[in-house]
C-alpha atoms as a PDB file:
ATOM      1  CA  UNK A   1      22.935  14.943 112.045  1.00  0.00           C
ATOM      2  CA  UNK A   2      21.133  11.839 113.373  1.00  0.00           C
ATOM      3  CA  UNK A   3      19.073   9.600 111.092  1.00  0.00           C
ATOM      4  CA  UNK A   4      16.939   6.846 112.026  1.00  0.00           C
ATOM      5  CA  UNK A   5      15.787   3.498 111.043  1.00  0.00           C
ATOM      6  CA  UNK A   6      12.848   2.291 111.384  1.00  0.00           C
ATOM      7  CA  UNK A   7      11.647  -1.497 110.717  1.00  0.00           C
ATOM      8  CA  UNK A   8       8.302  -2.506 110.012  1.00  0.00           C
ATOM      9  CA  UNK A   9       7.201  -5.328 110.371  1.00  0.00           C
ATOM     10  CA  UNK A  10       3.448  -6.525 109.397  1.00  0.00           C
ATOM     11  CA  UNK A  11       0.673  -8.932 108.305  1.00  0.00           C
ATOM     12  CA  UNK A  12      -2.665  -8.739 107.035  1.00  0.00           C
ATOM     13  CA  UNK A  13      -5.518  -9.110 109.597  1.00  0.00           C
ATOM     14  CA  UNK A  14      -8.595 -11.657 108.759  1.00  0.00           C
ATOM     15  CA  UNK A  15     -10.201  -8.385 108.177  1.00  0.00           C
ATOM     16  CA  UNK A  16      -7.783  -7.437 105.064  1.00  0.00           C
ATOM     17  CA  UNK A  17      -9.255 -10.895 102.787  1.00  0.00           C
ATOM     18  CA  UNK A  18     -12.466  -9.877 103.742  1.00  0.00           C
ATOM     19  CA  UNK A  19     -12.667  -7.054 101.898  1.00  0.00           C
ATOM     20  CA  UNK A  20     -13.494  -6.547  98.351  1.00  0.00           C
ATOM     21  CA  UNK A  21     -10.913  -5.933  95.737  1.00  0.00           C
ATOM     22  CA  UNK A  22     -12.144  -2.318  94.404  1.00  0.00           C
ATOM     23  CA  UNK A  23     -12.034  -1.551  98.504  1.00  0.00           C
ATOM     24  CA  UNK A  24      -8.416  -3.018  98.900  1.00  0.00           C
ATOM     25  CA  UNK A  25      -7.552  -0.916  95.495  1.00  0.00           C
ATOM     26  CA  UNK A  26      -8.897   2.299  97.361  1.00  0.00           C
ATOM     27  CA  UNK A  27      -7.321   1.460 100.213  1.00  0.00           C
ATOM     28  CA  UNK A  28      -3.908   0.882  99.218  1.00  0.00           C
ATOM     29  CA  UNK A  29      -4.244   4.259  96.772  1.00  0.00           C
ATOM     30  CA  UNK A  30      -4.510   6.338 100.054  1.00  0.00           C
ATOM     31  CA  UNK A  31      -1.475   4.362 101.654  1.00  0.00           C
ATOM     32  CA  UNK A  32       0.076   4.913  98.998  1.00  0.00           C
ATOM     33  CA  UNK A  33      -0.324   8.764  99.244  1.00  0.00           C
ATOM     34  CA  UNK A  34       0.925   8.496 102.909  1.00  0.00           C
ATOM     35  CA  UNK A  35       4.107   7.136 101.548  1.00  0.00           C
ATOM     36  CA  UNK A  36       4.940   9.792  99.115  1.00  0.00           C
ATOM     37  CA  UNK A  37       4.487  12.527 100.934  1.00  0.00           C
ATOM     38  CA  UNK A  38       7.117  11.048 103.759  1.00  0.00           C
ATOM     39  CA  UNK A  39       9.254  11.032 100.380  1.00  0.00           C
ATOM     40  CA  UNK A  40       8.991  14.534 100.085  1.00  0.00           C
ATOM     41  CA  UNK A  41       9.550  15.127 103.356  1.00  0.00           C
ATOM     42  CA  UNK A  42      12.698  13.077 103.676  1.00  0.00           C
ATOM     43  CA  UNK A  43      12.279   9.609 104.475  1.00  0.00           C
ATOM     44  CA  UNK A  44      13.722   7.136 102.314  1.00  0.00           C
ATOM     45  CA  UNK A  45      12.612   3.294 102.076  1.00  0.00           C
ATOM     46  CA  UNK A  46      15.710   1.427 102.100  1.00  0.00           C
ATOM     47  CA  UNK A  47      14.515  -1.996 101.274  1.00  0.00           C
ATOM     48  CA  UNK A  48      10.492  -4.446 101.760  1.00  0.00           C
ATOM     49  CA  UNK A  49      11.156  -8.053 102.090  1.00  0.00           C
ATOM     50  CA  UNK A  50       8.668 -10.733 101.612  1.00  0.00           C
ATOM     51  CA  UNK A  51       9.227 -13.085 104.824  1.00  0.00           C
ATOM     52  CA  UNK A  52       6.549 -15.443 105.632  1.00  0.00           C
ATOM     53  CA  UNK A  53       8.079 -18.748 104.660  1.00  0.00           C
ATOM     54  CA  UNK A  54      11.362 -17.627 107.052  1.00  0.00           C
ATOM     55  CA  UNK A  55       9.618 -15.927 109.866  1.00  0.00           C
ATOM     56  CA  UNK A  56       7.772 -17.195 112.955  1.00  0.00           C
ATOM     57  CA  UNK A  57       4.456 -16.025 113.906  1.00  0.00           C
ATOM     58  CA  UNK A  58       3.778 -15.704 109.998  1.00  0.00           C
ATOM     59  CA  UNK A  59       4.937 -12.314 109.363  1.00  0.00           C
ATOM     60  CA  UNK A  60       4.213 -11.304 105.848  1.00  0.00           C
ATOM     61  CA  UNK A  61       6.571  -8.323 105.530  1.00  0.00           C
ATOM     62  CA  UNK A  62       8.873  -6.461 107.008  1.00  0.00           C
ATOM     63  CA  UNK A  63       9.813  -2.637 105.402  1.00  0.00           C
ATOM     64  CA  UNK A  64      13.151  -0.597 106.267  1.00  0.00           C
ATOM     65  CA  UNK A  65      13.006   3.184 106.461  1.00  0.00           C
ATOM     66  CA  UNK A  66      15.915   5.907 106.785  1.00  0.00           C
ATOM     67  CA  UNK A  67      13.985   8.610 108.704  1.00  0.00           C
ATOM     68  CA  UNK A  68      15.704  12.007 109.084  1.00  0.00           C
ATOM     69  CA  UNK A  69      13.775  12.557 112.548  1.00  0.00           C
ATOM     70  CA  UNK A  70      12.345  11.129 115.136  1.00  0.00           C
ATOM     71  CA  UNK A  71       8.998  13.735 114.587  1.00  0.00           C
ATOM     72  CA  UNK A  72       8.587  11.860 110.997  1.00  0.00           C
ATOM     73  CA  UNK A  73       8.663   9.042 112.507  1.00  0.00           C
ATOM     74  CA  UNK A  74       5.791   9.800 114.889  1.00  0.00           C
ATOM     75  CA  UNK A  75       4.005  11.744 111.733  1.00  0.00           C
ATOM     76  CA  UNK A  76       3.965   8.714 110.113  1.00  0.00           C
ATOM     77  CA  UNK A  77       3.039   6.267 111.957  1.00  0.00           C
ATOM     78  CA  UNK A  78      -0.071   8.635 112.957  1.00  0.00           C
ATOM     79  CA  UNK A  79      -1.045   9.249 109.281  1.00  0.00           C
ATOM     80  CA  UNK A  80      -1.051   5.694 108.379  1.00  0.00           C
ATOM     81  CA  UNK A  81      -3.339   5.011 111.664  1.00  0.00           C
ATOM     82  CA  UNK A  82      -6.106   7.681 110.149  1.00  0.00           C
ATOM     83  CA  UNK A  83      -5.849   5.856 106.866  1.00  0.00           C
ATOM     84  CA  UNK A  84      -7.097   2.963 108.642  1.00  0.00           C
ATOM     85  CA  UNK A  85      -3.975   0.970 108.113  1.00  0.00           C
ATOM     86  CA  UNK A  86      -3.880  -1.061 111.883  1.00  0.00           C
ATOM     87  CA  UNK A  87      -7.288  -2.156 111.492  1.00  0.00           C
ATOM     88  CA  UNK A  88      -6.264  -4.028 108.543  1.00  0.00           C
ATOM     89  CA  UNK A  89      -2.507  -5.286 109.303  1.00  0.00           C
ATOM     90  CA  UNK A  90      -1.016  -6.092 112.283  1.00  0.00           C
ATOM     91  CA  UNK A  91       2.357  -4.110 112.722  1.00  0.00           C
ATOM     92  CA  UNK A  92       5.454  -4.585 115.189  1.00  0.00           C
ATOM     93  CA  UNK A  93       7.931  -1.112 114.702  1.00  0.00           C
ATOM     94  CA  UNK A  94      11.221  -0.673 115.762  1.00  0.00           C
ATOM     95  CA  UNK A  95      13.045   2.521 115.853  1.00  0.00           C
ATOM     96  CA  UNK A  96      17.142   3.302 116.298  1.00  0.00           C
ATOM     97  CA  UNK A  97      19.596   5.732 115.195  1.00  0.00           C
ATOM     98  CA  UNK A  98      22.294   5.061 112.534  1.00  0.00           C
ATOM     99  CA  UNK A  99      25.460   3.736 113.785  1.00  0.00           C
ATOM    100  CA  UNK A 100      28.502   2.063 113.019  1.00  0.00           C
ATOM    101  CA  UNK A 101      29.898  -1.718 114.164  1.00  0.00           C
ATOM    102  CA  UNK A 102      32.613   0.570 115.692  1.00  0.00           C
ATOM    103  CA  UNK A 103      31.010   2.839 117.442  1.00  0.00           C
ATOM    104  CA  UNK A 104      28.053  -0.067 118.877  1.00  0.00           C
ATOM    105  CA  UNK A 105      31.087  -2.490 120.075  1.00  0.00           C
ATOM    106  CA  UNK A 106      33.477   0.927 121.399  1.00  0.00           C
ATOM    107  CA  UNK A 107      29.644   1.762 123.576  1.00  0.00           C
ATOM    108  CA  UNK A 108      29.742  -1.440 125.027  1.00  0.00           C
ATOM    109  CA  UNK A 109      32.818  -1.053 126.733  1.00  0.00           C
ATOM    110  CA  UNK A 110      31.450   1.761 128.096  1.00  0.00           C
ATOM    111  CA  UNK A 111      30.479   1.117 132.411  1.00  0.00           C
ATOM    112  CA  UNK A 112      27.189   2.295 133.092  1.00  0.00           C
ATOM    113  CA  UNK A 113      25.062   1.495 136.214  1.00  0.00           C
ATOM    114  CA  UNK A 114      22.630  -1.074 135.346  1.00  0.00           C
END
């Protein structure tokens, strides 16, 4: 069975310091809703790293995800849009299946028509 990972990486927008504490408190209640039910559906967070002082661009965050499917995924990303999360952070995603160093280096061996 294929897994995925997924890497998220994000930082607030001007319009997350903006907003009142109690609203950020609400706020973060309901994303925090969207991530447990991916839980219970499977997806796993494999590691959040603080990464501001190291990255360029000022990234604030970046999260790692084992995804069982590409539809979670996708489920995902469009319940944490209706939660309002993109209006507040801005978000780069990346999405690959699981592999080995063996198997990556053997498929690059492999001729393909470019």
């Amino acid at each position: 069975m294929t897994s995925y990972m997924l890497i998220e990486i994000w930082r607030p927008r001007p319009e997350w310091y903006a907003l009142p504490k109690s609203q950020k408190e609400k706020f973060l209640a309901k994303a925090g809703d969207t991530i447990a039910v991916m839980m219970e559906k499977g997806a796993k967070i494999t590691g959040i790293s603080r990464c501001r002082a190291a990255s360029e661009g000022g990234w604030d965050v970046m999260g790692t995800w084992e995804m069982p499917s590409f539809e979670l995924i996708t489920e995902l990303a469009e319940r944490i849009e209706k939660v309002g999360w993109n209006r507040y952070f801005e978000q780069i995603n990346m999405v690959g299946t699981s592999t080995t160093p063996q198997d990556y280096f053997a498929s690059l061996l492999v001729e393909t028509d470019v």
